[in-house]
Each structure stands twice: as structure tokens, then as C-alpha cells.
PDB file of N, CA and C in Angstrom:
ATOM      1  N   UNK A   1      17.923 -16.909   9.580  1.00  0.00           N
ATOM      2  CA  UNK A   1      17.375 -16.342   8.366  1.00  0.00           C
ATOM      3  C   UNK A   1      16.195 -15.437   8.732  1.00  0.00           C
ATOM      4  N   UNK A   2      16.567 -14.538   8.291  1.00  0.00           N
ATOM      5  CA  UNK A   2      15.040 -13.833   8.679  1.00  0.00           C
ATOM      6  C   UNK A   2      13.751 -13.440   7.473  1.00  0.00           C
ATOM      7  N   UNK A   3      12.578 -13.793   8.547  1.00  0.00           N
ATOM      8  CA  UNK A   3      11.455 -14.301   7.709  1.00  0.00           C
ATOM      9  C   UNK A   3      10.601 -12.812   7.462  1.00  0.00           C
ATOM     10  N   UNK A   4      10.064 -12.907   6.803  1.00  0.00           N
ATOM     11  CA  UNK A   4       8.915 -11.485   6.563  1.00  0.00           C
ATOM     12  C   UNK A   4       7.734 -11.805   6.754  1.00  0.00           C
ATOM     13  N   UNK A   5       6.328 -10.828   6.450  1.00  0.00           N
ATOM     14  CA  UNK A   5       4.848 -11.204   6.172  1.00  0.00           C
ATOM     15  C   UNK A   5       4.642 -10.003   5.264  1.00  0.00           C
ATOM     16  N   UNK A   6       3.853 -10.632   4.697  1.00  0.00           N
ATOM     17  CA  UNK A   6       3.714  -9.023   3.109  1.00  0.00           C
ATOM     18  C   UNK A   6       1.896  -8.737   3.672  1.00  0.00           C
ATOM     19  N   UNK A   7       1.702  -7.654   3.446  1.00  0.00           N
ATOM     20  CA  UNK A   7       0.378  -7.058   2.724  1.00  0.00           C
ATOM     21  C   UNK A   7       0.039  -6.419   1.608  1.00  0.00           C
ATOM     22  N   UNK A   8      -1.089  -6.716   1.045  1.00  0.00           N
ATOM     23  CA  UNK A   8      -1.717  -5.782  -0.473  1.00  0.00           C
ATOM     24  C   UNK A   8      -2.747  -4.700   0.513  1.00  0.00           C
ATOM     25  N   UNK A   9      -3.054  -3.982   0.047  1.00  0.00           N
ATOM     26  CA  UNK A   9      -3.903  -2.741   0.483  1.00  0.00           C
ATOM     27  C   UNK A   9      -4.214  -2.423  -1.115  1.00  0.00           C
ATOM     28  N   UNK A  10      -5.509  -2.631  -1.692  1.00  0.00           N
ATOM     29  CA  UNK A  10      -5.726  -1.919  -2.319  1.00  0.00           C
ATOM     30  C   UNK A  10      -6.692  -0.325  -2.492  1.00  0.00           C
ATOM     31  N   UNK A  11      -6.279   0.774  -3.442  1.00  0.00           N
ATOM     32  CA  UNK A  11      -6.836   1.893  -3.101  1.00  0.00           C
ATOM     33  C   UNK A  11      -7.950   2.115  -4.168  1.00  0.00           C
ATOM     34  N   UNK A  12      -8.554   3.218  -4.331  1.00  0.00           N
ATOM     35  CA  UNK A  12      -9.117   3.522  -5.446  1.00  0.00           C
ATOM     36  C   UNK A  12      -8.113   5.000  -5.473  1.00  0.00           C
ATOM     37  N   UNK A  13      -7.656   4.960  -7.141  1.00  0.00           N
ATOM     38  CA  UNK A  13      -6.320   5.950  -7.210  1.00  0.00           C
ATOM     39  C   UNK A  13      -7.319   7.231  -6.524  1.00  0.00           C
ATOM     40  N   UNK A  14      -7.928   8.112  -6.538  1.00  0.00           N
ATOM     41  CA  UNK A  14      -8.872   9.191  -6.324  1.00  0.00           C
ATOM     42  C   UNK A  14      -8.101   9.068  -5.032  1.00  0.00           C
ATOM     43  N   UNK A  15      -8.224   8.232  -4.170  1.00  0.00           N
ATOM     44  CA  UNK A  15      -7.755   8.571  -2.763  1.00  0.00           C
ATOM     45  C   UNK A  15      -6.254   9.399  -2.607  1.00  0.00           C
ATOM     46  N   UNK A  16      -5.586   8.822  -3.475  1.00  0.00           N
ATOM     47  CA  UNK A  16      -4.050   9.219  -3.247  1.00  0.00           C
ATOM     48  C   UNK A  16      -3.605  10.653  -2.769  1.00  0.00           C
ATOM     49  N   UNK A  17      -4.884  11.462  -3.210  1.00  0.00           N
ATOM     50  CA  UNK A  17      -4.631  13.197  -2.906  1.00  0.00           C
ATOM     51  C   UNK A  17      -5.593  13.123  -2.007  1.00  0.00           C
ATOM     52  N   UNK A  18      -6.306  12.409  -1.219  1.00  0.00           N
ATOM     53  CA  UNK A  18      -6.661  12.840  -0.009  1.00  0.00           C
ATOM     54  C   UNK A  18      -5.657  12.390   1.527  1.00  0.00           C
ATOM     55  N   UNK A  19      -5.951  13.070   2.544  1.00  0.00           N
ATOM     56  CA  UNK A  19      -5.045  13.340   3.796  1.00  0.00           C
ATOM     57  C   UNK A  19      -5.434  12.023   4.457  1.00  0.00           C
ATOM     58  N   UNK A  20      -6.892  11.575   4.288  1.00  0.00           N
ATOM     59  CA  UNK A  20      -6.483  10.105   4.725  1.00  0.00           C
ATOM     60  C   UNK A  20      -5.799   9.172   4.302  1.00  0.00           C
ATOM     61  N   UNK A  21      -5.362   9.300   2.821  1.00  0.00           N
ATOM     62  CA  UNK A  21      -4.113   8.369   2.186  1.00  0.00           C
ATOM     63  C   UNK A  21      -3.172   8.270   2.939  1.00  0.00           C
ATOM     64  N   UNK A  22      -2.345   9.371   3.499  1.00  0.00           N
ATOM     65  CA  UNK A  22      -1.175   9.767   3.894  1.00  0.00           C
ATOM     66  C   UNK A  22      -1.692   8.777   5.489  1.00  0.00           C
ATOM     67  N   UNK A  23      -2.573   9.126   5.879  1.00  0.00           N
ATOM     68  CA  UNK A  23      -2.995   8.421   7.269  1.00  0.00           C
ATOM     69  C   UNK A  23      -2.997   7.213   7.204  1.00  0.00           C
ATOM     70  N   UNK A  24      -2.968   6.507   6.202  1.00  0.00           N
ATOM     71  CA  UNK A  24      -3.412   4.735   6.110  1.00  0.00           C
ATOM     72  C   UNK A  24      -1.939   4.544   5.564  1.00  0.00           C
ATOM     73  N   UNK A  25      -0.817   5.326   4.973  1.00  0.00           N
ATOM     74  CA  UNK A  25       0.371   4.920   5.280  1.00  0.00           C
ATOM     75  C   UNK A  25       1.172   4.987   6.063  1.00  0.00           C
ATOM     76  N   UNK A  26       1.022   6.437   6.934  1.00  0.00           N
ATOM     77  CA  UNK A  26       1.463   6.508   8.559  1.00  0.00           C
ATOM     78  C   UNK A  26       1.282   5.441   9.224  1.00  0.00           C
ATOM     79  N   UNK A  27       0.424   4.912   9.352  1.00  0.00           N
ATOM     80  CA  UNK A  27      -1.011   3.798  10.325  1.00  0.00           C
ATOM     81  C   UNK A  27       0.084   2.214  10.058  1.00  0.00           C
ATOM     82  N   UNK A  28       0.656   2.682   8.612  1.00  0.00           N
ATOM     83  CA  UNK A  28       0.526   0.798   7.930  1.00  0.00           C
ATOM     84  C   UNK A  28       2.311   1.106   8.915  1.00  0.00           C
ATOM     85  N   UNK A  29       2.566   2.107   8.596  1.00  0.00           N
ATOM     86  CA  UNK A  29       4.401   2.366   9.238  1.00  0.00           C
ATOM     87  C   UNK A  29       4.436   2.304  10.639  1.00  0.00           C
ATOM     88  N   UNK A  30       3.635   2.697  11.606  1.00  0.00           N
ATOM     89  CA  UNK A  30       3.670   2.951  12.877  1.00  0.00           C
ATOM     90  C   UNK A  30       3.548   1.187  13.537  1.00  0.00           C
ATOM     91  N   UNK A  31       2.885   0.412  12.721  1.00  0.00           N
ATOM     92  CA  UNK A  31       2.436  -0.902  12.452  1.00  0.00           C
ATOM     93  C   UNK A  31       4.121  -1.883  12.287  1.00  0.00           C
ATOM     94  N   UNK A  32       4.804  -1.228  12.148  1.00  0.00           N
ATOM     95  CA  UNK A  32       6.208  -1.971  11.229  1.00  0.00           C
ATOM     96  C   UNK A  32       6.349  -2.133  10.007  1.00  0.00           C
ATOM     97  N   UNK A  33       4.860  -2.168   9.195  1.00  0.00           N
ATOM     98  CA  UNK A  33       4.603  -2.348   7.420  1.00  0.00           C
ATOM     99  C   UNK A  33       5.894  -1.368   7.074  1.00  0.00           C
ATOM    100  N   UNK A  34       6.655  -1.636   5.780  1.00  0.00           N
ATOM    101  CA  UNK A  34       7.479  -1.127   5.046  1.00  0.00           C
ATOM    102  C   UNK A  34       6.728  -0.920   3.606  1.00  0.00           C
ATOM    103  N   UNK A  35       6.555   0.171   2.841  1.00  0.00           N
ATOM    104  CA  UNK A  35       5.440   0.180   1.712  1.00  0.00           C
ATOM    105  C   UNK A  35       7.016  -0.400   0.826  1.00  0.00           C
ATOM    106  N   UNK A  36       6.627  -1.580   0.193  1.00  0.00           N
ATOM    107  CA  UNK A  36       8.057  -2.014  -0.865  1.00  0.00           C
ATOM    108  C   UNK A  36       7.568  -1.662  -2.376  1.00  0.00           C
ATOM    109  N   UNK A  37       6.466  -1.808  -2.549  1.00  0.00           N
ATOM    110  CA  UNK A  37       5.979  -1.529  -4.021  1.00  0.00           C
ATOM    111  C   UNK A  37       4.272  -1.115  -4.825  1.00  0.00           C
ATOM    112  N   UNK A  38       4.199  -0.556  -5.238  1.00  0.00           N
ATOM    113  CA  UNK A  38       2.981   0.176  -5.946  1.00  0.00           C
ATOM    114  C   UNK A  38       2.917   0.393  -7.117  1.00  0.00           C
ATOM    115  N   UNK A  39       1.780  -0.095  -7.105  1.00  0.00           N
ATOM    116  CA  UNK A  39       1.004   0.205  -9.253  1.00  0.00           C
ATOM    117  C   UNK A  39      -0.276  -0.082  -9.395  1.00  0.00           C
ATOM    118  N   UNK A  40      -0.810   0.782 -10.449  1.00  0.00           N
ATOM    119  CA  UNK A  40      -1.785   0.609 -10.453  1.00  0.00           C
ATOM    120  C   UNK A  40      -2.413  -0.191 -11.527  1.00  0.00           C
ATOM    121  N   UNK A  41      -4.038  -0.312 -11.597  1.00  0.00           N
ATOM    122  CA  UNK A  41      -4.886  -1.447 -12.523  1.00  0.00           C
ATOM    123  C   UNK A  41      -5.481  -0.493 -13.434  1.00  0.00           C
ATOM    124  N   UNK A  42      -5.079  -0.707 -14.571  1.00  0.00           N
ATOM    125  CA  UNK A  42      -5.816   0.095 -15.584  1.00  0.00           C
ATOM    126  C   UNK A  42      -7.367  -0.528 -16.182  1.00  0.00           C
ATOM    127  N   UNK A  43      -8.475   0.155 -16.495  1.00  0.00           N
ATOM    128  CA  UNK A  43      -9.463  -0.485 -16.369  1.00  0.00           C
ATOM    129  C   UNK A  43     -10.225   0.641 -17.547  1.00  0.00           C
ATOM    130  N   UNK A  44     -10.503   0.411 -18.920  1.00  0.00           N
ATOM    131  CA  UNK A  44     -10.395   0.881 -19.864  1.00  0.00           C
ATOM    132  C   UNK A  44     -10.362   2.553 -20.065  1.00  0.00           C
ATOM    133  N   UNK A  45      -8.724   1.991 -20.088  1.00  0.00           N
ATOM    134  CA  UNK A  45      -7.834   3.303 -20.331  1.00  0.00           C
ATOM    135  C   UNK A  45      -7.557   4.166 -19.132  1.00  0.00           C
ATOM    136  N   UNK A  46      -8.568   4.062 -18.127  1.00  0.00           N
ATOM    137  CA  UNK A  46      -7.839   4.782 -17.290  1.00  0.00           C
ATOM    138  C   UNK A  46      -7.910   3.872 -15.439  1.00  0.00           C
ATOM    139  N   UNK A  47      -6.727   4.486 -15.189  1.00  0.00           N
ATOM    140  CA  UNK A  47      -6.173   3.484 -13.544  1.00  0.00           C
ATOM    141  C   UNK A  47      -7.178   3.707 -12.640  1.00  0.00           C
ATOM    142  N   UNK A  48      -7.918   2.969 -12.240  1.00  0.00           N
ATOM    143  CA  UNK A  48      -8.751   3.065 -11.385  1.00  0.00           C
ATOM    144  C   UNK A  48      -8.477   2.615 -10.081  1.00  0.00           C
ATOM    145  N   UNK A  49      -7.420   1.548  -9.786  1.00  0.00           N
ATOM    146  CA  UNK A  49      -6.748   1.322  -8.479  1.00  0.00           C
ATOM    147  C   UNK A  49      -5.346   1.141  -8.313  1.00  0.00           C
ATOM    148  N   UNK A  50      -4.960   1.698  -7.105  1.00  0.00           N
ATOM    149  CA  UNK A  50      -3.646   1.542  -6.751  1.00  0.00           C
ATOM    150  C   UNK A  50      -3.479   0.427  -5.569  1.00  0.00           C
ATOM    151  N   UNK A  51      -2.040  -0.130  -5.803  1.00  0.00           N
ATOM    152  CA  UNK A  51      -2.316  -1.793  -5.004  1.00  0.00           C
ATOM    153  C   UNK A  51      -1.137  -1.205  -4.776  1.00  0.00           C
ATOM    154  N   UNK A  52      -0.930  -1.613  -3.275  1.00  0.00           N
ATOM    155  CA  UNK A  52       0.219  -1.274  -1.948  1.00  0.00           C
ATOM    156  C   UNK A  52       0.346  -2.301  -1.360  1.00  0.00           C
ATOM    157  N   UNK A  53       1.757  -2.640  -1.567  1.00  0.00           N
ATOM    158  CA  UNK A  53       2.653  -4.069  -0.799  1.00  0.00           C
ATOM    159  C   UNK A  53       3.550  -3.456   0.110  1.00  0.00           C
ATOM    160  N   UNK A  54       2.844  -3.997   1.017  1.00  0.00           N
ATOM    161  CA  UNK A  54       3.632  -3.770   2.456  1.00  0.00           C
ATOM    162  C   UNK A  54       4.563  -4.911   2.684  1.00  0.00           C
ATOM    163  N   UNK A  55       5.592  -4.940   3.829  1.00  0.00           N
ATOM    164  CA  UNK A  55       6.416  -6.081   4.134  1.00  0.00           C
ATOM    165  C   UNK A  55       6.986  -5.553   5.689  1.00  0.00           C
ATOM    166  N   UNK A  56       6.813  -6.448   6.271  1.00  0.00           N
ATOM    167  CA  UNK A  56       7.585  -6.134   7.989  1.00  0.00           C
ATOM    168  C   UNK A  56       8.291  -7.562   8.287  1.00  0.00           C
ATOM    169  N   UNK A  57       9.156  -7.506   9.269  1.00  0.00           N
ATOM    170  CA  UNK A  57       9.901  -8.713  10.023  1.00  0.00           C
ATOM    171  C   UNK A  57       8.687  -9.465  10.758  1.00  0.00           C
ATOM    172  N   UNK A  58       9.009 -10.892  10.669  1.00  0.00           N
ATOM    173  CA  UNK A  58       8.065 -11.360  11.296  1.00  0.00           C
ATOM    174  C   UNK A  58       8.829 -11.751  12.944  1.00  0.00           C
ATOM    175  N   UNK A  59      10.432 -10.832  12.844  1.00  0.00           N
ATOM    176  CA  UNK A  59      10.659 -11.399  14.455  1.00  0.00           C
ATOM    177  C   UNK A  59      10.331 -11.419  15.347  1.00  0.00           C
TER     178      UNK A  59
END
């Protein structure tokens, strides 16, 4: 059976259009992380963070 390990990474959304975003998901991939899912926290009325679930093999 094969087993996994997850990570959360959370962002502040503002980051998402900067080039280090793209670098801290390169970084999490080069790592084995698989990004499986994203959304963000709304915090009156508007999203102030984005939360990133990673998942890799733990073989």
C-alpha cells in the first residue's frame, strides 16, 4: 500500500504575483511535494491567505 506525507504552506494571497511564489513551488516540486489543493481564507470580505497542500510518497 503506498503511504504519503501532506504539507500546508500557508501564503499571504499578495504573494501569488510575485516570482518568489513561483520559486517556493518549484522548491516544494524539486522536493517531491505534489501541490494537490488550494484556497483561500476570507477575512472580512476580502482573502487574505492562500493555504497550499502538498503531498509526496513517503517510499
Amino acid at each position: 500500500m503506498t503511504k504519503f506525507e501532506y504539507r500546508r504552506v500557508i501564503s499571504d494571497v499578495h504573494q501569488i504575483t510575485e516570482p518568489s511564489f513561483e520559486k517556493l513551488l518549484n522548491d516544494h516540486g524539486a522536493e517531491g511535494w505534489e501541490l494537490i489543493a488550494s484556497f483561500d481564507r476570507e477575512r472580512g470580505g476580502n482573502s487574505k491567505e492562500v493555504f497550499l497542500i502538498f503531498k509526496r510518497n513517503l517510499g
